[in-house]
C-alpha atoms as a PDB file:
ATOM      1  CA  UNK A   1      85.222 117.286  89.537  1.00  0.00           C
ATOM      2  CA  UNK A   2      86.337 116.162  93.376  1.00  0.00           C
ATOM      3  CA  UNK A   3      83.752 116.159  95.750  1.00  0.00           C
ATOM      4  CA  UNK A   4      85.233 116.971  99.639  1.00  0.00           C
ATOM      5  CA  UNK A   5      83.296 115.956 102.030  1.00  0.00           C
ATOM      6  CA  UNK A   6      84.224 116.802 105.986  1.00  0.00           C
ATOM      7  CA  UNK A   7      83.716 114.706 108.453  1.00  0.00           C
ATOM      8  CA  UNK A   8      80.471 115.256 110.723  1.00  0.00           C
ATOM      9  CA  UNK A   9      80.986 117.306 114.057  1.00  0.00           C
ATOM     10  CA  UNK A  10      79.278 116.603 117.096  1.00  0.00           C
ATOM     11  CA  UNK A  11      75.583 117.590 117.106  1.00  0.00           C
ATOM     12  CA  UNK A  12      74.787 121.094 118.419  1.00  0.00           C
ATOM     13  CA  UNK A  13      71.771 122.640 119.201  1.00  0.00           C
ATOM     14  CA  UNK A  14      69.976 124.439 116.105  1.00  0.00           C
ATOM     15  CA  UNK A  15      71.176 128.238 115.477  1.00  0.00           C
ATOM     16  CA  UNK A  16      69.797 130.912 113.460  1.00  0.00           C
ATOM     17  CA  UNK A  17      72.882 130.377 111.520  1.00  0.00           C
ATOM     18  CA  UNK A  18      72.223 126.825 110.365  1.00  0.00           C
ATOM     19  CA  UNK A  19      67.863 126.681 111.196  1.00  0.00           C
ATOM     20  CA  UNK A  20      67.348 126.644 107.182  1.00  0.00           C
ATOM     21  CA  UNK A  21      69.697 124.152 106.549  1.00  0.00           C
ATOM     22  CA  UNK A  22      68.279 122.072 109.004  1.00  0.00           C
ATOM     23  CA  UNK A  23      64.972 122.417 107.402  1.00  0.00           C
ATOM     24  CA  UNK A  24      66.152 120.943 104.280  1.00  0.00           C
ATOM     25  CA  UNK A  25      67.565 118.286 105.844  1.00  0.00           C
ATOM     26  CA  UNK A  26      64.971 117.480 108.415  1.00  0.00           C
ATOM     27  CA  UNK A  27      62.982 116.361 104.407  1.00  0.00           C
ATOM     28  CA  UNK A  28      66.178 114.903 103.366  1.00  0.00           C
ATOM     29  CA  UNK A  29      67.995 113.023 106.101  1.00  0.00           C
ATOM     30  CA  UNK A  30      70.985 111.668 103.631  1.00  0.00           C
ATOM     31  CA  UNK A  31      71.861 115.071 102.428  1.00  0.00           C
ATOM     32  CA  UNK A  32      73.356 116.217 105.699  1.00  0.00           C
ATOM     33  CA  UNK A  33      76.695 115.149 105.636  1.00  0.00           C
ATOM     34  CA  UNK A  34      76.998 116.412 102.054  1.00  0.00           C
ATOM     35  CA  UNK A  35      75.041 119.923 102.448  1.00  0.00           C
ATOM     36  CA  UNK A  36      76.504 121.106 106.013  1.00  0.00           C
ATOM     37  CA  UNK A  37      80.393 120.713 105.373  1.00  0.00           C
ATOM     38  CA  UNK A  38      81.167 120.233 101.755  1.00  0.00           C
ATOM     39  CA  UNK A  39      83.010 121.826  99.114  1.00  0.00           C
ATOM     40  CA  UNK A  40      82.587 120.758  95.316  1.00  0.00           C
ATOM     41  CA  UNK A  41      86.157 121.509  93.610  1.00  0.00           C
ATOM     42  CA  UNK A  42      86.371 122.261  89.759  1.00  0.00           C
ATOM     43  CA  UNK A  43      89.074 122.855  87.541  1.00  0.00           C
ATOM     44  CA  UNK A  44      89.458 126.956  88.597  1.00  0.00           C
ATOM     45  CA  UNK A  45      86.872 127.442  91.542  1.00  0.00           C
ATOM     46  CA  UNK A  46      85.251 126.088  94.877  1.00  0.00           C
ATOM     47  CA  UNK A  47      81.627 125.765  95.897  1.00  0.00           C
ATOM     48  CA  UNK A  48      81.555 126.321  99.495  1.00  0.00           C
ATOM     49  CA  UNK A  49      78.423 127.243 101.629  1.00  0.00           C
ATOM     50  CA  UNK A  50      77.603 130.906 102.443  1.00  0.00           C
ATOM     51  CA  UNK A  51      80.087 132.275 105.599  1.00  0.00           C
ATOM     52  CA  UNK A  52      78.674 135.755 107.563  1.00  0.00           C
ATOM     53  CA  UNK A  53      82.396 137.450 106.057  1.00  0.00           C
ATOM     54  CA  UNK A  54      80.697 137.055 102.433  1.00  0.00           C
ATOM     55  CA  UNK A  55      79.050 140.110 102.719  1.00  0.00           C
ATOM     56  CA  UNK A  56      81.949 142.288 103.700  1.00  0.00           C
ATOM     57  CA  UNK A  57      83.796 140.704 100.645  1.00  0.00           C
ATOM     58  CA  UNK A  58      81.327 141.293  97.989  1.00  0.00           C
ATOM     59  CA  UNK A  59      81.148 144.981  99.306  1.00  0.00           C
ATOM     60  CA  UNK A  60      85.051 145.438  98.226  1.00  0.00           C
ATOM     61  CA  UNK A  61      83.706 144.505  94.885  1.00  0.00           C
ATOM     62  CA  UNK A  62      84.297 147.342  92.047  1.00  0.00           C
ATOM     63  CA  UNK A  63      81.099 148.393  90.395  1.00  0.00           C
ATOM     64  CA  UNK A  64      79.143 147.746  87.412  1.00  0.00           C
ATOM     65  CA  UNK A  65      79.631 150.598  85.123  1.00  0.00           C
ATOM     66  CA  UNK A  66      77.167 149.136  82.886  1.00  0.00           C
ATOM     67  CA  UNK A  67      73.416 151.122  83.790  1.00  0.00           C
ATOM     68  CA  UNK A  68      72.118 147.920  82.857  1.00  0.00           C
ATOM     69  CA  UNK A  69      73.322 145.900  85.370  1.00  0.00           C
ATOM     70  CA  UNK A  70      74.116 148.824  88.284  1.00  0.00           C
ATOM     71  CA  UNK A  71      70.970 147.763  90.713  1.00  0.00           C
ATOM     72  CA  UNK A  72      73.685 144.634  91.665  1.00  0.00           C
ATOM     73  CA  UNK A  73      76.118 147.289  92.997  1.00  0.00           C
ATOM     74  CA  UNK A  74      75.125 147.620  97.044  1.00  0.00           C
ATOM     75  CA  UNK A  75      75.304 150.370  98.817  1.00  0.00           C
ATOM     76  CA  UNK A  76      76.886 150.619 102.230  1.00  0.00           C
ATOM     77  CA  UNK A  77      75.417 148.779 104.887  1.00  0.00           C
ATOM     78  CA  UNK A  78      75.285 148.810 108.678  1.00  0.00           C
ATOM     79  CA  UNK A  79      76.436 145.198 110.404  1.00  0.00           C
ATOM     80  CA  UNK A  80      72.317 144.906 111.359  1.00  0.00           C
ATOM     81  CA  UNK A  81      71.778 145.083 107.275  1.00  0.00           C
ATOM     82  CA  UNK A  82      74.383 142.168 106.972  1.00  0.00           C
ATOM     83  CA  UNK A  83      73.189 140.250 109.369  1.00  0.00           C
ATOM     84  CA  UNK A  84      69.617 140.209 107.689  1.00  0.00           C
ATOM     85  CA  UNK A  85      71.727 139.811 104.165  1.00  0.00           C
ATOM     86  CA  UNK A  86      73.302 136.816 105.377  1.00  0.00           C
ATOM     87  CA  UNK A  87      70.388 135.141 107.769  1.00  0.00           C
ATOM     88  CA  UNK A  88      67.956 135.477 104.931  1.00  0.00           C
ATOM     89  CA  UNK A  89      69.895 133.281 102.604  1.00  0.00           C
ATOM     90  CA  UNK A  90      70.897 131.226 104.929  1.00  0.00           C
ATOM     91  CA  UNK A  91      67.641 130.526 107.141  1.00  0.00           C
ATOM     92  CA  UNK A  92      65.591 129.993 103.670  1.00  0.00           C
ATOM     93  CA  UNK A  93      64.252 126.177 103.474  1.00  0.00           C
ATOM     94  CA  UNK A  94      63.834 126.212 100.004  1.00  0.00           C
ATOM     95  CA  UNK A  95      66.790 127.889  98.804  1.00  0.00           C
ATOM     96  CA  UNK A  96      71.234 126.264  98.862  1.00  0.00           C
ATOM     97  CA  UNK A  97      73.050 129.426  98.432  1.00  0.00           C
ATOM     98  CA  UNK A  98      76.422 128.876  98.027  1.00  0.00           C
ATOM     99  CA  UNK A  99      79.717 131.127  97.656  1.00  0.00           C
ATOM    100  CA  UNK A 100      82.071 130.962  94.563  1.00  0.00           C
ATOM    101  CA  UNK A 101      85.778 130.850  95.404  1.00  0.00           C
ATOM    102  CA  UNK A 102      88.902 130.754  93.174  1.00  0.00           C
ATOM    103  CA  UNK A 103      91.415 127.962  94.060  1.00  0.00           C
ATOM    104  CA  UNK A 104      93.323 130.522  96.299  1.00  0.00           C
ATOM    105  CA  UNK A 105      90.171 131.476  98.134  1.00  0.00           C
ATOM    106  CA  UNK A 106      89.137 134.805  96.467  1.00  0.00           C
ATOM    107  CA  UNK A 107      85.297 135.032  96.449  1.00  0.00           C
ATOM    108  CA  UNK A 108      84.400 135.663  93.368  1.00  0.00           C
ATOM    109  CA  UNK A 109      80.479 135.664  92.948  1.00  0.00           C
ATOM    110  CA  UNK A 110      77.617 133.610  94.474  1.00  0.00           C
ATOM    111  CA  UNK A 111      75.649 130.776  93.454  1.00  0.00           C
ATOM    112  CA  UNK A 112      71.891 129.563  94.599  1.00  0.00           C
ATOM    113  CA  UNK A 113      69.472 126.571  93.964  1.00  0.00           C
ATOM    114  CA  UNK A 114      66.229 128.129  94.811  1.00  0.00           C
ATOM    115  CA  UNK A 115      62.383 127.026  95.055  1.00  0.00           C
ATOM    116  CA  UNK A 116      63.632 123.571  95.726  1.00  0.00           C
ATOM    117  CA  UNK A 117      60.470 121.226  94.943  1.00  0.00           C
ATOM    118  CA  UNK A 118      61.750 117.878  97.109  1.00  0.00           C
ATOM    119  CA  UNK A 119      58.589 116.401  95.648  1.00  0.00           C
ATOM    120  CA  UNK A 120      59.012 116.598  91.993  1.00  0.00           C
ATOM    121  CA  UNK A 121      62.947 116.910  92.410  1.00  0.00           C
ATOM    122  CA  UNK A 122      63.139 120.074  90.601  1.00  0.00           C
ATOM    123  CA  UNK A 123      64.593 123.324  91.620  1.00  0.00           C
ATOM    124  CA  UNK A 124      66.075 127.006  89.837  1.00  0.00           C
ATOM    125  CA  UNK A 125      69.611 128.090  89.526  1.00  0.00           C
ATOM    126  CA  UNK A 126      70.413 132.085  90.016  1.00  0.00           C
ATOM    127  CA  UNK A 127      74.208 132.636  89.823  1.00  0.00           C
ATOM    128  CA  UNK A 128      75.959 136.087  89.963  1.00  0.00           C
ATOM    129  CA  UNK A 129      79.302 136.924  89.356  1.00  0.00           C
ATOM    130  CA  UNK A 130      81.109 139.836  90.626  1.00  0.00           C
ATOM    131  CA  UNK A 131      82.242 142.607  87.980  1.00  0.00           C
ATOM    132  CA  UNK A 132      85.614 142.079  87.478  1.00  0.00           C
ATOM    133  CA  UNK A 133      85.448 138.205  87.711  1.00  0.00           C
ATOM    134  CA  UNK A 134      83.306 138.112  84.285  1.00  0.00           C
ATOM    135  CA  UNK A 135      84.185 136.993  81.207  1.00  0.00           C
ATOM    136  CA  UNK A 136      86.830 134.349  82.642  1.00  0.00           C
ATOM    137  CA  UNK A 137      84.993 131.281  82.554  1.00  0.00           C
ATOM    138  CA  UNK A 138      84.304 131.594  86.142  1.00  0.00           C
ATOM    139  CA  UNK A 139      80.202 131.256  85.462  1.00  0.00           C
ATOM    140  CA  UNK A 140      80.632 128.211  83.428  1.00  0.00           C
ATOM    141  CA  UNK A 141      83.120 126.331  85.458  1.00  0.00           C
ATOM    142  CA  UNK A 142      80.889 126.814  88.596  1.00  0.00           C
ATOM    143  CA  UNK A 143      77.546 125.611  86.929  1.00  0.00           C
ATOM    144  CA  UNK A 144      79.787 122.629  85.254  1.00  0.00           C
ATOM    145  CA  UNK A 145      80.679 121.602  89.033  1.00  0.00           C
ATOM    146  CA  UNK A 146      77.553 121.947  90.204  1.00  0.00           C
ATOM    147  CA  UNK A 147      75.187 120.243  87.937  1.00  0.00           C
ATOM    148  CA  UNK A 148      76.734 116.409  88.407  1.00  0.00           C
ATOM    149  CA  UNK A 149      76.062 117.059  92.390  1.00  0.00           C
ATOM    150  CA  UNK A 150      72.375 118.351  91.934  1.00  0.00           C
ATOM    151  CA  UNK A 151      71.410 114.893  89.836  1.00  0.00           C
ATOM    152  CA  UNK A 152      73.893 112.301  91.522  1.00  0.00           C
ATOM    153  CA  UNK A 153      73.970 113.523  95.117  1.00  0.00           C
ATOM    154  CA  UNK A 154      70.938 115.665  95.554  1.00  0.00           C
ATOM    155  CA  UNK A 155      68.616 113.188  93.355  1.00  0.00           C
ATOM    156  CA  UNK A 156      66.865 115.652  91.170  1.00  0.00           C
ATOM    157  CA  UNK A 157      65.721 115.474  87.918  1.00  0.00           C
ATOM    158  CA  UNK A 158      65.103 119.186  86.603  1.00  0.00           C
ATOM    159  CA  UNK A 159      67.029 122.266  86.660  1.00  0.00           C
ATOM    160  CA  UNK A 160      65.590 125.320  85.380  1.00  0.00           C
ATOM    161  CA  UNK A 161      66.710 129.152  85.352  1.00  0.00           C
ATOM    162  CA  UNK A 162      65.730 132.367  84.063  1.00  0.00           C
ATOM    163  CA  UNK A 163      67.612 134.454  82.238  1.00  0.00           C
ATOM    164  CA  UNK A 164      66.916 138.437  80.394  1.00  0.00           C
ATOM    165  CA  UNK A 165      66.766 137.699  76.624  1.00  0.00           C
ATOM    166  CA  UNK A 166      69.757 140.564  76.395  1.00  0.00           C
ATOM    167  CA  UNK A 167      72.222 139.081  78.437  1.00  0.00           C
ATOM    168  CA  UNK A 168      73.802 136.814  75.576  1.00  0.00           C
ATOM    169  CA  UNK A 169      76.716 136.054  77.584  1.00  0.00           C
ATOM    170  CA  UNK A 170      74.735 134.570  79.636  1.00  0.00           C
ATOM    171  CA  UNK A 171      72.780 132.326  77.428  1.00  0.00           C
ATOM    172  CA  UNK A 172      76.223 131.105  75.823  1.00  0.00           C
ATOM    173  CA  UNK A 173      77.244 130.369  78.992  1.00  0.00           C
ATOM    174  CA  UNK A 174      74.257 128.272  79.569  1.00  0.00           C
ATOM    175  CA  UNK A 175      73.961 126.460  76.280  1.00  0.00           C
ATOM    176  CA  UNK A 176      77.984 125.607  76.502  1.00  0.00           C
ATOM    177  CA  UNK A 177      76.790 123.837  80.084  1.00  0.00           C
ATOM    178  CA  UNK A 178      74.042 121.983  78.341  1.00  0.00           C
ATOM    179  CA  UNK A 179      70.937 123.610  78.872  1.00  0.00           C
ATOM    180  CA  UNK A 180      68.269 124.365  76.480  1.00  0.00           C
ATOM    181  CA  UNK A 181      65.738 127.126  75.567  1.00  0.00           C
ATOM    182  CA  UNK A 182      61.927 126.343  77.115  1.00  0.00           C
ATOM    183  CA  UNK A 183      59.974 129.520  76.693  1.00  0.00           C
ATOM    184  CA  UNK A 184      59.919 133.279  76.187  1.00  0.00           C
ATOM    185  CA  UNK A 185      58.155 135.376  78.862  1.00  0.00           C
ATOM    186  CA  UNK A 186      58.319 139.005  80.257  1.00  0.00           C
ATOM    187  CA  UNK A 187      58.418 139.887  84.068  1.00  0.00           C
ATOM    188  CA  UNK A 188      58.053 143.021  85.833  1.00  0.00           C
ATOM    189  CA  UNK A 189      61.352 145.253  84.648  1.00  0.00           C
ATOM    190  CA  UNK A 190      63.618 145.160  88.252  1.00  0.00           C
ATOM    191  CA  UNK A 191      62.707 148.551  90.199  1.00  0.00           C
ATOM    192  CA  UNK A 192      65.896 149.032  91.113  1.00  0.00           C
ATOM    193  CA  UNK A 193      66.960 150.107  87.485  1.00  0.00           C
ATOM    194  CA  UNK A 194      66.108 153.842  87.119  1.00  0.00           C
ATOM    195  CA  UNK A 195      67.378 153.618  83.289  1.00  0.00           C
ATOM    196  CA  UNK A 196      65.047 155.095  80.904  1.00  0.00           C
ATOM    197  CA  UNK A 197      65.199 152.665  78.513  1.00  0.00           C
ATOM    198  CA  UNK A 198      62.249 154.524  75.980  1.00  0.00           C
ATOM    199  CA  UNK A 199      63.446 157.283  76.908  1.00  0.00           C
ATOM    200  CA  UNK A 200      67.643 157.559  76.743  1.00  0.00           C
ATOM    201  CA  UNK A 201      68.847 157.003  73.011  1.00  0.00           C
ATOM    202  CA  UNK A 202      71.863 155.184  74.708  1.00  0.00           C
ATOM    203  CA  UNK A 203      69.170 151.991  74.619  1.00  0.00           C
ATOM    204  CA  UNK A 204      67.744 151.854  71.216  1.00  0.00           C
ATOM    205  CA  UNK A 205      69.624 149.055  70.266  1.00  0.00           C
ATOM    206  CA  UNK A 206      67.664 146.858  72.973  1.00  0.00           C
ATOM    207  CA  UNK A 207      64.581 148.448  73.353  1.00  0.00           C
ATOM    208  CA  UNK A 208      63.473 145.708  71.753  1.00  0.00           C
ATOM    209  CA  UNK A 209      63.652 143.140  74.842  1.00  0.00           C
ATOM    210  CA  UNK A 210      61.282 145.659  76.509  1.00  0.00           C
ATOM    211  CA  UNK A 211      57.742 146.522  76.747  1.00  0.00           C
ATOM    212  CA  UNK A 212      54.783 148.573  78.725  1.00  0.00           C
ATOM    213  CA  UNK A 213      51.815 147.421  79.905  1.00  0.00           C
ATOM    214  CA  UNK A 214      50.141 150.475  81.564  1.00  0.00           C
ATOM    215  CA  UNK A 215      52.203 151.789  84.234  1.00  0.00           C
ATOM    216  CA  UNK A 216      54.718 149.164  84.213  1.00  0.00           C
ATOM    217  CA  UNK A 217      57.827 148.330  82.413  1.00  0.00           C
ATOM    218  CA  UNK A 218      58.349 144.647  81.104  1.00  0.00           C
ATOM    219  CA  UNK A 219      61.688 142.983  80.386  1.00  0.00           C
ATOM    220  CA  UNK A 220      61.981 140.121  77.989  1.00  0.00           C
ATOM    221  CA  UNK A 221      63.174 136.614  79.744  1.00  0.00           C
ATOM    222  CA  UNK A 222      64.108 133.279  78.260  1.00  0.00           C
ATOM    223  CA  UNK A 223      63.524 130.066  80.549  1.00  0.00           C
ATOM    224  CA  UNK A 224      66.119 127.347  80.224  1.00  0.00           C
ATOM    225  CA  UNK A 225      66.473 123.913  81.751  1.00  0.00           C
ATOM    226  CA  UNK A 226      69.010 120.543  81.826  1.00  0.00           C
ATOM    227  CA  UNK A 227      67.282 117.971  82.487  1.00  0.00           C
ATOM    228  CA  UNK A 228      69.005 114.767  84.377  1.00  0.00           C
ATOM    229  CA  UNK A 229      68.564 112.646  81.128  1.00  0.00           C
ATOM    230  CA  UNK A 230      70.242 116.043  79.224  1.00  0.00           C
ATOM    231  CA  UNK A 231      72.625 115.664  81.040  1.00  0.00           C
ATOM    232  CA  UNK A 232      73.751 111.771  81.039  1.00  0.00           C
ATOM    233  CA  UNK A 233      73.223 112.296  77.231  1.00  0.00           C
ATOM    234  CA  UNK A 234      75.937 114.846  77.632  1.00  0.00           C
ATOM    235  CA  UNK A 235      78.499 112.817  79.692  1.00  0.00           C
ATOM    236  CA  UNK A 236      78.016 110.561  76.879  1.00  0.00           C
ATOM    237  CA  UNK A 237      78.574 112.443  74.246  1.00  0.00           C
ATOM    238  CA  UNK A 238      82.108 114.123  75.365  1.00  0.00           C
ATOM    239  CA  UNK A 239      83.616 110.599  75.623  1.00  0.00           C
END
C-alpha cells in the first residue's frame, strides 16, 4: 500500500466545509497533515476524502434491483438536499468518511470510520459499494488499504463493524480481510425497506434472519472486529 501525503497549505480560516475535520484534529494535533490532504493507494482503488461532486456521482449510479437492498437507491434531490448530504458527513467529529475511487478516478462507493472513541482508540467501519461495482474485489481491496492506516497512522487498537447475518458476501469479504465474528444481535429492521418479508413468499428462504417483537420488525446482525494485535498476527502470517 503507498501512502500520499500532500504537502500542508497555508492556514485558512475554519469553513463549514472542513469545521468537522477540524474537530478531530483539534483532539489529535499529529493527524492533520495525514487526514486533510491524503490519499491511501491500493492495488485497484484510492481512498480520498469526501468532495461536494460525490453526491452528483453516486446519483448516476444504476439501481439495486435487489428489494433487499433498494432503500440505498436515492431519489432525486434538490442542490439544498446535497448540500445537507455532504455537510453532514463532513461536519461530523466523530465520523472520517471517505470516497472510493478506481485508479482512473471513477467513484465507486464510499467508505466511513464512525463513533471514533479517541479515548479507548476504537472506532466502526460502514462501507458501501455502488451496484455495479460489486462483486469485483473493490470492498476488500479498500478495507485491505485502510486497516494498516487506522493502527499505524491513526493509533487505534479496535475496529469493529456490523454487518446483516444475510449478506454473506459481505461476511466473506470481512473474514478474507481478517476480521472475526464477536456476537449475534438484532436491530430495528431499516424503515426504509417496505418488503414484506412474512408476508411475500419471494423471502422464505431468509425469513429466518428476521423477527417481530410487537409492532416492529427485527433483522438479524453479526458484530465483527480486527483487532491491532489481529492484525500484526496477520502481516505475519502472509510472509
Amino acid at each position: 500500500m503507498d501512502v500520499i501525503i500532500r504537502k500542508k497549505k497555508e492556514c485558512r480560516r475554519p469553513t463549514l466545509r472542513n469545521v468537522g475535520l477540524l474537530q478531530i484534529i483539534k483532539m489529535n494535533p499529529d493527524l492533520s497533515l495525514k487526514i486533510i490532504r491524503f490519499k491511501l493507494k491500493g492495488k485497484k482503488i484510492i481512498l480520498r476524502p469526501l468532495r461536494r461532486d460525490d453526491i452528483d456521482k453516486r446519483l448516476k449510479w444504476k439501481p439495486y434491483l435487489d428489494p433487499l437492498y433498494a432503500h440505498y437507491n436515492l431519489r432525486e434531490m434538490t442542490e439544498a438536499q446535497k448540500k445537507e448530504w455532504y455537510l453532514k458527513r463532513k461536519k461530523d467529529p466523530l465520523m472520517l468518511y471517505l470516497s472510493i475511487d478506481s485508479l482512473e478516478g471513477e467513484l465507486l462507493g464510499f467508505l466511513n470510520i464512525y463513533d471514533l472513541d479517541w479515548e479507548n482508540k476504537k472506532a466502526k467501519l460502514g462501507i458501501y459499494l455502488g451496484y455495479e461495482y460489486t462483486d469485483k474485489g473493490y470492498g476488500t481491496e479498500a478495507i485491505r488499504t485502510l486497516v494498516p492506516y487506522f493502527f499505524e497512522k491513526m493509533k487505534f487498537k479496535e475496529l469493529y463493524l456490523d454487518v446483516v447475518a444475510l449478506n454473506q458476501r459481505a461476511i466473506k469479504c470481512y473474514l478474507n480481510c481478517g476480521f472475526e465474528f464477536v456476537r449475534t444481535k438484532f436491530n430495528k429492521h431499516d424503515p426504509r425497506s417496505k418488503i414484506d418479508i412474512f408476508g411475500d413468499e419471494r423471502f422464505k428462504d431468509i425469513k429466518k434472519y428476521f423477527k417481530k417483537e410487537g409492532d416492529e420488525i427485527l433483522v438479524q446482525f453479526e458484530e465483527m472486529r480486527i483487532t491491532e494485535e489481529m492484525w500484526e498476527k496477520k502481516q505475519v502470517d502472509s510472509r
